[in-house]
C-alpha atoms as a PDB file:
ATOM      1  CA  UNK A   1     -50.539 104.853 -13.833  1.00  0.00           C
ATOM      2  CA  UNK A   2     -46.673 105.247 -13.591  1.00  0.00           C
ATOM      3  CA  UNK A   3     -46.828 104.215  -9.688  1.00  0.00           C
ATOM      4  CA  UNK A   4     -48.707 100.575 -11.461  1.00  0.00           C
ATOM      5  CA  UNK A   5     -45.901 100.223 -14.267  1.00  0.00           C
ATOM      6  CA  UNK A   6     -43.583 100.766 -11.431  1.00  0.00           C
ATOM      7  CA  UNK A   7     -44.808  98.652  -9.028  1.00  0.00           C
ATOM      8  CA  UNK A   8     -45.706  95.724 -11.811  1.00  0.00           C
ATOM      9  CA  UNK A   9     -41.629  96.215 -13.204  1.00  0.00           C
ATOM     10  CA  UNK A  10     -40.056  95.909  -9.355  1.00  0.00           C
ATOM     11  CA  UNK A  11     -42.267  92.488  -8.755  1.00  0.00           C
ATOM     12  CA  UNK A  12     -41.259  90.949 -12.646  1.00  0.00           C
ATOM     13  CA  UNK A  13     -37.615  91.883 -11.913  1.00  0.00           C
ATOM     14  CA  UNK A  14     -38.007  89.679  -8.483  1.00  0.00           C
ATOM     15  CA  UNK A  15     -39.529  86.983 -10.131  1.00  0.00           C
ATOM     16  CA  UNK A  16     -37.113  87.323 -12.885  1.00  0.00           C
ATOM     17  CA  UNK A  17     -34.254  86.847 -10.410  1.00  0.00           C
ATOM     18  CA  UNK A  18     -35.275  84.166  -8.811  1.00  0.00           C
ATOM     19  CA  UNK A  19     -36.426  81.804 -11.626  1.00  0.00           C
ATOM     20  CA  UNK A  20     -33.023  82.616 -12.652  1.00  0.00           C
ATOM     21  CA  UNK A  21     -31.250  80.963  -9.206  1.00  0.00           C
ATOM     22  CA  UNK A  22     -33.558  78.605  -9.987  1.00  0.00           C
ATOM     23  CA  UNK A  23     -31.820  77.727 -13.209  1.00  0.00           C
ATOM     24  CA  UNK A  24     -28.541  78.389 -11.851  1.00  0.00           C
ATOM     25  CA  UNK A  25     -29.172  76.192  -8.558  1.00  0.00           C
ATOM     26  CA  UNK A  26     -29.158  73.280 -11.993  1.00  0.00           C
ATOM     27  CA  UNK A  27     -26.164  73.908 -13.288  1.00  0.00           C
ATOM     28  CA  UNK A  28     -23.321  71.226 -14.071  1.00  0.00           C
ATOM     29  CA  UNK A  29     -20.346  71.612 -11.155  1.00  0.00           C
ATOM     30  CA  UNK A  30     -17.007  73.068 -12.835  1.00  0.00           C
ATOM     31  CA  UNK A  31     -15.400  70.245 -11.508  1.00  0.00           C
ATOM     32  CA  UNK A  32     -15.269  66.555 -10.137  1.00  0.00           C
ATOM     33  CA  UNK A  33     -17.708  65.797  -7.700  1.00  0.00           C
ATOM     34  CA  UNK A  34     -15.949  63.610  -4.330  1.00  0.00           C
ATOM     35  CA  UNK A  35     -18.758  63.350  -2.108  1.00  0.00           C
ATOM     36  CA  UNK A  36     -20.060  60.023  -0.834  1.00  0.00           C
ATOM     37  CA  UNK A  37     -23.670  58.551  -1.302  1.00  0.00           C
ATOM     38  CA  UNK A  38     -24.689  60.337   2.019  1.00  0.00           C
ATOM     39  CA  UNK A  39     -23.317  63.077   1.347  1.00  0.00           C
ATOM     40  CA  UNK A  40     -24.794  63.275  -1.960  1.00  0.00           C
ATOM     41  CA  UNK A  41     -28.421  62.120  -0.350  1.00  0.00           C
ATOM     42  CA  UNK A  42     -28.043  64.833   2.105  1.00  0.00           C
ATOM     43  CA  UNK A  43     -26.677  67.738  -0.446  1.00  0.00           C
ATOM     44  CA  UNK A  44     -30.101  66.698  -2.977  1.00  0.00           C
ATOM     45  CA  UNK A  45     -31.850  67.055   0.120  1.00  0.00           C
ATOM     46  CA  UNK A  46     -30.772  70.759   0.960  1.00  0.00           C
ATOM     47  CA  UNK A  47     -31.120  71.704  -2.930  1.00  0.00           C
ATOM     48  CA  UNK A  48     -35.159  70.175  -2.368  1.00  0.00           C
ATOM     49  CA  UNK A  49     -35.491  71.941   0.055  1.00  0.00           C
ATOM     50  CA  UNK A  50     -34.200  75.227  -1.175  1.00  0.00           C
ATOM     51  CA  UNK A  51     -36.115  74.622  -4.456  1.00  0.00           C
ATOM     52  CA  UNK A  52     -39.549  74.435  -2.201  1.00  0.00           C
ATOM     53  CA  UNK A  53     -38.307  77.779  -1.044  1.00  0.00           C
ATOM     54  CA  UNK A  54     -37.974  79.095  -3.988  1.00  0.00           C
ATOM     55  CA  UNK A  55     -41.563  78.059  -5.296  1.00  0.00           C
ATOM     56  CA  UNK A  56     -42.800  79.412  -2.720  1.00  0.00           C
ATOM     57  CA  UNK A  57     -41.717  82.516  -2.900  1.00  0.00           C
ATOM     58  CA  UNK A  58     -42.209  82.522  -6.728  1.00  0.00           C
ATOM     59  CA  UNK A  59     -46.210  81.865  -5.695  1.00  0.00           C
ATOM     60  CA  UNK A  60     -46.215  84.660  -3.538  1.00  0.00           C
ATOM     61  CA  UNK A  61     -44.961  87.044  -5.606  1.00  0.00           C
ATOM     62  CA  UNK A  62     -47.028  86.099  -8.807  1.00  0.00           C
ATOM     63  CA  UNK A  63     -50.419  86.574  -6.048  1.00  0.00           C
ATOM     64  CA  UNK A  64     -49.303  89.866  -5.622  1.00  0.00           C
ATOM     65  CA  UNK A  65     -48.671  90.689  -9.302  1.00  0.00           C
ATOM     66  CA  UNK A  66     -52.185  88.874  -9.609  1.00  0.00           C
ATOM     67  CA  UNK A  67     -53.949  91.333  -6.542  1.00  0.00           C
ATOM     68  CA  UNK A  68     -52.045  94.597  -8.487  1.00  0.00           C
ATOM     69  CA  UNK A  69     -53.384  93.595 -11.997  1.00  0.00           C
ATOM     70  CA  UNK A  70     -57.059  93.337 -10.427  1.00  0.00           C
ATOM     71  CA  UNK A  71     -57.339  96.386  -8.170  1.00  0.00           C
ATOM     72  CA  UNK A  72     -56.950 100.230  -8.608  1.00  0.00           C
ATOM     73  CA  UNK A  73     -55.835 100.217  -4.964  1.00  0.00           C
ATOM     74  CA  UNK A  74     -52.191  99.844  -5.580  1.00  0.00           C
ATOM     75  CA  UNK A  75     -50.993 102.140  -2.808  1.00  0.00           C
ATOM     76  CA  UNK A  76     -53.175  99.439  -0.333  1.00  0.00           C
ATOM     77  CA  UNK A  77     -51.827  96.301  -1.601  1.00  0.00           C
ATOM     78  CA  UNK A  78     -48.312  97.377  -1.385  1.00  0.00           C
ATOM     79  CA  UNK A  79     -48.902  98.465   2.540  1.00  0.00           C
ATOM     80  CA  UNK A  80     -49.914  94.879   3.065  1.00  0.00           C
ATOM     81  CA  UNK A  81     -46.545  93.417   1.209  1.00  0.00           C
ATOM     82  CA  UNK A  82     -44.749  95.972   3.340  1.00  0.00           C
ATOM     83  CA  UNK A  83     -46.162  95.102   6.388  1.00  0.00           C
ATOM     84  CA  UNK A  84     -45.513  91.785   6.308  1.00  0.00           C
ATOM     85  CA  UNK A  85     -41.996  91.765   4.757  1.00  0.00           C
ATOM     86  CA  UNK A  86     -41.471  94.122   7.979  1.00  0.00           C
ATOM     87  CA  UNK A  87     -42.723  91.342   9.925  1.00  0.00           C
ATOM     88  CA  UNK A  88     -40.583  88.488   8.274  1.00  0.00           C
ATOM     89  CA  UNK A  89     -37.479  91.084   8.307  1.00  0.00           C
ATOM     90  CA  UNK A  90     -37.781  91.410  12.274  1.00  0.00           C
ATOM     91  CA  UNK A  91     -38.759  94.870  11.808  1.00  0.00           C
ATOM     92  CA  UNK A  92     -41.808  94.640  14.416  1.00  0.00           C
ATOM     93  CA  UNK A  93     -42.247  93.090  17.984  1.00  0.00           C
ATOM     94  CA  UNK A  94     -43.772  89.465  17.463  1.00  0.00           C
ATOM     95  CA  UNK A  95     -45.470  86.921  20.573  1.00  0.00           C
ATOM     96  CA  UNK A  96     -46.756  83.591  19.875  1.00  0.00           C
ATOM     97  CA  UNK A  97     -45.686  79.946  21.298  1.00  0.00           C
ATOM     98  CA  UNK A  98     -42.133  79.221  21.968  1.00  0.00           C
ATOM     99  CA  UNK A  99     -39.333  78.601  24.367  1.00  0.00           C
ATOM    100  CA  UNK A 100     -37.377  80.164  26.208  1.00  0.00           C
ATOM    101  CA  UNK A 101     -33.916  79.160  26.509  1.00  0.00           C
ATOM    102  CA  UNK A 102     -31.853  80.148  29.500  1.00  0.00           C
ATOM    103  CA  UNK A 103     -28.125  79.344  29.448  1.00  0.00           C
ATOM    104  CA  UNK A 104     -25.787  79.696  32.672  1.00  0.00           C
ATOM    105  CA  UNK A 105     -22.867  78.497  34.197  1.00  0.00           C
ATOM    106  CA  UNK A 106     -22.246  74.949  34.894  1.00  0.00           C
ATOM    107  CA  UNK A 107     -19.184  74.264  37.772  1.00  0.00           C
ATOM    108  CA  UNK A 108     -18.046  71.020  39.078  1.00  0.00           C
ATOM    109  CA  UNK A 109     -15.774  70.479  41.289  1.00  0.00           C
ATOM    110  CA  UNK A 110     -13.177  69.127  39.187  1.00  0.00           C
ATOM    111  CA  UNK A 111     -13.156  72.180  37.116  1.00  0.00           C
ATOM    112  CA  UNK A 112     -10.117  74.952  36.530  1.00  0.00           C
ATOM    113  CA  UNK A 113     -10.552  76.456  33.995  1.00  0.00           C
ATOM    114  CA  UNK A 114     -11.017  80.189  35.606  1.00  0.00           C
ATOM    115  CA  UNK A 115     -13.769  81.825  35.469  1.00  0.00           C
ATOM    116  CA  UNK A 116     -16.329  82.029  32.223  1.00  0.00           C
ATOM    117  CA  UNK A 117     -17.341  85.712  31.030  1.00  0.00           C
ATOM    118  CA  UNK A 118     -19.104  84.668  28.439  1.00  0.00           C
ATOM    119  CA  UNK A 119     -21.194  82.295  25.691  1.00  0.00           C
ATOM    120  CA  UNK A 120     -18.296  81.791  22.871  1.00  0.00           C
ATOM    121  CA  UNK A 121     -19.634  83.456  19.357  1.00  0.00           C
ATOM    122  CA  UNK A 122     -19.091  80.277  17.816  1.00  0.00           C
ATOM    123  CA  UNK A 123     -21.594  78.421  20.015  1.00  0.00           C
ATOM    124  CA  UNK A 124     -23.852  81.228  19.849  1.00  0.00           C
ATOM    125  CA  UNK A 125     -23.752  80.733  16.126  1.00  0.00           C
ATOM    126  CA  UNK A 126     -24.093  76.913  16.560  1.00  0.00           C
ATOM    127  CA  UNK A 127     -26.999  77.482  18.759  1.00  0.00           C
ATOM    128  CA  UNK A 128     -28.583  79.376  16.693  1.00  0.00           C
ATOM    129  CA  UNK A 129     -27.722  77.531  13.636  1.00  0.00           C
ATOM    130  CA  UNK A 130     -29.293  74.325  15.267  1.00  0.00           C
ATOM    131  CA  UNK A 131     -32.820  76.319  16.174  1.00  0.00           C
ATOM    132  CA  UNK A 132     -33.257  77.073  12.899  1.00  0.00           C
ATOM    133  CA  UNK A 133     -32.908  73.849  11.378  1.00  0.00           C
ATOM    134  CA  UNK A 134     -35.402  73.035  13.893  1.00  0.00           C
ATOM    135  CA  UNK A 135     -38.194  75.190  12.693  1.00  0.00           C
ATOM    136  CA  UNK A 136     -37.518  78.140  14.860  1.00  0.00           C
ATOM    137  CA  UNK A 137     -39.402  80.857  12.845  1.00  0.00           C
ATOM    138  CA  UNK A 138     -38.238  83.786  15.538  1.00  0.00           C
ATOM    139  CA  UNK A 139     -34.930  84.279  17.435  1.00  0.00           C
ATOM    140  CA  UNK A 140     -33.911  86.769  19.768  1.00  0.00           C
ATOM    141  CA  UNK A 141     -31.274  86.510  22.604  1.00  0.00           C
ATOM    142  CA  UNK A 142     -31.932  88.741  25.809  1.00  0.00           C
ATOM    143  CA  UNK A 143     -32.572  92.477  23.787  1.00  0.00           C
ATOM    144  CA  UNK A 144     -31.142  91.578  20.734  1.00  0.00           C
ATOM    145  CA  UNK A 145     -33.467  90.225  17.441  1.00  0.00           C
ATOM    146  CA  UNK A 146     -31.785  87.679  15.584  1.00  0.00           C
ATOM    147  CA  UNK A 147     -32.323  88.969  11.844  1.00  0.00           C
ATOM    148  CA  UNK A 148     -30.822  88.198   8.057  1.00  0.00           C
ATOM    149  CA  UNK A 149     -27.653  90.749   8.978  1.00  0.00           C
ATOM    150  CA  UNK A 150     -26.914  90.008  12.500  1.00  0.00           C
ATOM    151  CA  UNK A 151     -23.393  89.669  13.405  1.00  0.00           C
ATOM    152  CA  UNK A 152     -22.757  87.504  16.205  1.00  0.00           C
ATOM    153  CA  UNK A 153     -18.622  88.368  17.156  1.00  0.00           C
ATOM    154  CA  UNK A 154     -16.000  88.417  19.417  1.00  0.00           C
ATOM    155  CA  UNK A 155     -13.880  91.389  20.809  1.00  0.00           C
ATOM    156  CA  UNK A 156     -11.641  91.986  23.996  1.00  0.00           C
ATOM    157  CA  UNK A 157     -12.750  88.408  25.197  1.00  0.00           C
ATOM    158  CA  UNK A 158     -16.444  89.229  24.999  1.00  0.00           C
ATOM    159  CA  UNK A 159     -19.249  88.486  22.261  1.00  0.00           C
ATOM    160  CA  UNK A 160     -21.064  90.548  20.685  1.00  0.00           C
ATOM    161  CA  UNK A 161     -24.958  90.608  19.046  1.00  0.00           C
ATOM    162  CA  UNK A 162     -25.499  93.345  16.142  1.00  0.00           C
ATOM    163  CA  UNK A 163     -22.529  95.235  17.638  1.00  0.00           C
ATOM    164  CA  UNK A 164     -23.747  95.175  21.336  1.00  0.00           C
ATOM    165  CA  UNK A 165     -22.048  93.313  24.305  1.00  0.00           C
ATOM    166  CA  UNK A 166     -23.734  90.298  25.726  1.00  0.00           C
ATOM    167  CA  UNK A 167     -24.909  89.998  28.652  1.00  0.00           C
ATOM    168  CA  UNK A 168     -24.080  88.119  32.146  1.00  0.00           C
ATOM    169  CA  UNK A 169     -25.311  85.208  32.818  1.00  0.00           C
ATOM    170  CA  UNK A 170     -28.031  84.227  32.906  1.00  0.00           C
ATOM    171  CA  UNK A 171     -28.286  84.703  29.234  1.00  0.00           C
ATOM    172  CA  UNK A 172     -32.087  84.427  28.075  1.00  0.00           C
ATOM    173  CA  UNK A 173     -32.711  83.369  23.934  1.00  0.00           C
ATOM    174  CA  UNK A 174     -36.454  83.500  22.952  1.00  0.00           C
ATOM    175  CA  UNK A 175     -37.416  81.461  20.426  1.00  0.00           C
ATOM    176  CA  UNK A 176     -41.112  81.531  18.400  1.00  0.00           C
ATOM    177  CA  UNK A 177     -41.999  78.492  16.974  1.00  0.00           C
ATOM    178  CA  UNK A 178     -45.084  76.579  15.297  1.00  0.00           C
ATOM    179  CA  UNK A 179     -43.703  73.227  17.626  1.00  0.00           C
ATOM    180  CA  UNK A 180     -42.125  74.322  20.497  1.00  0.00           C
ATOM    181  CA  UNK A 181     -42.134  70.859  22.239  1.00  0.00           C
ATOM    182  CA  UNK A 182     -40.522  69.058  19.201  1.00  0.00           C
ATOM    183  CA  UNK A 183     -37.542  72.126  19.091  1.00  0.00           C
ATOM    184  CA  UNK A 184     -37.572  71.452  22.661  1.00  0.00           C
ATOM    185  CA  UNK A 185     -36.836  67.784  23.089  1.00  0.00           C
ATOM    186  CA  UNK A 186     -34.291  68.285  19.732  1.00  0.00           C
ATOM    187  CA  UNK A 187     -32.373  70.753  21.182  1.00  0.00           C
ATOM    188  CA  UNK A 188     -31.685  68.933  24.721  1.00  0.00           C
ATOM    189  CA  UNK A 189     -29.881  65.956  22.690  1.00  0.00           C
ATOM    190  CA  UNK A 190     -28.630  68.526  20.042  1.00  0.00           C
ATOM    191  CA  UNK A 191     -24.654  69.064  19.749  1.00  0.00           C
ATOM    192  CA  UNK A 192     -24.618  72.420  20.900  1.00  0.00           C
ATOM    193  CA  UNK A 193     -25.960  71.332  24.011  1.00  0.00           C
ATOM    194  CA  UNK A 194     -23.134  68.924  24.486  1.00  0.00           C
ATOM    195  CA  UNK A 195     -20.680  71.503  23.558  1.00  0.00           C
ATOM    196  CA  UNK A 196     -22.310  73.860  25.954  1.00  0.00           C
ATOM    197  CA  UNK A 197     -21.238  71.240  28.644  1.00  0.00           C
ATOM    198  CA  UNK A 198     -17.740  70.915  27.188  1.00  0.00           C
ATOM    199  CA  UNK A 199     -17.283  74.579  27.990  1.00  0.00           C
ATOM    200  CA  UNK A 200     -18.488  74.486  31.533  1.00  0.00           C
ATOM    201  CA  UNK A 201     -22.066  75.738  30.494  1.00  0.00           C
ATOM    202  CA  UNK A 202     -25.786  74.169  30.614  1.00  0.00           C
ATOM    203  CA  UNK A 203     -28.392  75.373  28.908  1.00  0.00           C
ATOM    204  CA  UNK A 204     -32.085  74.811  29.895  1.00  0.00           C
ATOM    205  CA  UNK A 205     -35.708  74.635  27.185  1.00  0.00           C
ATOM    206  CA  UNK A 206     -38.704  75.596  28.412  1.00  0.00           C
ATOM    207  CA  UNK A 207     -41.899  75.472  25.855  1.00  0.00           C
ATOM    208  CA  UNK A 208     -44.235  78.425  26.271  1.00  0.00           C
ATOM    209  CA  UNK A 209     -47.635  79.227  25.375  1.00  0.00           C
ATOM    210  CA  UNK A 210     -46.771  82.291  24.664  1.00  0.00           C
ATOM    211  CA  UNK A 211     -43.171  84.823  24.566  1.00  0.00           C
ATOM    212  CA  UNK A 212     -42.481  88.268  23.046  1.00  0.00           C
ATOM    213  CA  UNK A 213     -39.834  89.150  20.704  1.00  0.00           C
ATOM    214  CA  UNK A 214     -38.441  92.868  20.531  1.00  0.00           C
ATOM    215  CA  UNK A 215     -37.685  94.471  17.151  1.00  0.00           C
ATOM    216  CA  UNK A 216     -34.769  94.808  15.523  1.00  0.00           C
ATOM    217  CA  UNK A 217     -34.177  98.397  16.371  1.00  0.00           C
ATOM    218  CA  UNK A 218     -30.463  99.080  13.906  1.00  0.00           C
ATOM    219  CA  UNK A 219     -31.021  99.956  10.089  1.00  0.00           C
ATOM    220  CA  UNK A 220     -30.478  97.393   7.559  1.00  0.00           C
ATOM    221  CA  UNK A 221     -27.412  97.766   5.296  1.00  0.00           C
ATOM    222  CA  UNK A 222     -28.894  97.956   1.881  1.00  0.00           C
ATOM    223  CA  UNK A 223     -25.826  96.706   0.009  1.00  0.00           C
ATOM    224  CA  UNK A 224     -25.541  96.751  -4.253  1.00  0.00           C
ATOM    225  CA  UNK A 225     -28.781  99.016  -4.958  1.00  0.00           C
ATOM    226  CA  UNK A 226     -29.564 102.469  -4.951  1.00  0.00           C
ATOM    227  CA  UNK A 227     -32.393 104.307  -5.251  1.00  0.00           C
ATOM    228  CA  UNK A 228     -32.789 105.513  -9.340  1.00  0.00           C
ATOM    229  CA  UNK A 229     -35.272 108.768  -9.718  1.00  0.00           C
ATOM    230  CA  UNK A 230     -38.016 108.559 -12.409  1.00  0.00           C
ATOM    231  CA  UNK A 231     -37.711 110.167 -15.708  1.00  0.00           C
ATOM    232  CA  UNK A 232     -39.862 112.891 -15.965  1.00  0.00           C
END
């Protein structure tokens, strides 16, 4: 019975929190509001957007509150909302359609501007940025799963992904996606392919019936909670 009560308090609080973003998400701006009518149209459009989010998630929550109200198997349910937040968290090796991006170098002859070690964390970042916007559900570039946490960074003139050095080109990003033509044909007019040609590299998209993602492997920084024992 305590494991229920406990179980029923952690999925209210969630709900609880996010109705509250909700509400917040509506709040007047502290101050004078300078954006243009497309920027305006665009900035409603993000806050739809994130409100469909939110729904969502508010849904998915209340069927689990729902499943734990009308089953003694508590223990079972919670597996299954474990499982899969593992699998949305990048917790477990995924396959399914995709791409699979390869970037390289791209010389001309008119080029001198030394020789390229490697993909700039900014583009990376860009890159990245621009596949998700796109609908990319999974990301991972060569080894390394693209999750909530990972730190894409420069040091000593070389980038880093969630604290390990990238590697040589060629430099291989898997992608899993529910329309891997459409990401496809979006990302070969996109900007960061442009900017990949601006610094001397080229990046080629390749839709796939079918890639593999590894997991993340690292432990996720658990950041402003703390585990609180039971009163007995």
């Amino acid at each position: 019975m305590k494991n229920r009560m406990l179980v029923f308090a952690c999925v209210t609080t969630v709900i609880g929190f996010m109705v509250a973003v909700q509400f917040q998400s509506l709040s007047e701006p502290s101050s004078r509001d300078t954006r243009n009518m497309g920027e305006l149209r665009q900035a409603l459009m993000t806050e739809k957007e994130r409100q469909q989010e939110l729904n969502q998630e508010l849904d998915r929550h209340l069927e689990i509150l729902y499943q734990l109200e009308q089953t003694e198997d508590v223990e079972g349910v919670m597996a299954e909302v474990m499982e899969e937040l593992e699998h949305q968290a990048g917790l477990t090796e995924v396959s399914g359609p995709g791409l699979l991006i390869e970037v390289n170098i791209f010389f001309d002859e008119n080029y001198s501007g030394g020789a390229i070690q490697t993909v700039p964390a900014y583009l990376l970042r860009l890159l990245i940025n621009e596949l998700n916007i796109q609908g990319a559900q999974h990301i991972a570039i060569g080894n390394e799963r693209i999750v909530s946490t990972t730190a894409i960074r420069e040091a000593n003139g070389r980038t880093l992904v969630n604290g390990n050095w990238l590697s040589y080109f060629p430099i291989e990003i898997k992608v899993i996606a529910d329309d891997p033509e459409l990401i496809h044909h979006a990302m070969m007019s996109s900007q960061s392919n442009e900017l990949f040609i601006y610094e001397n590299m080229r990046f080629s998209s390749t839709p796939m019936d079918e890639v593999t993602l590894p997991a993340y492997e690292k432990n996720y920084r658990v950041r402003f909670m703390e585990p609180v024992q039971e009163e007995s």
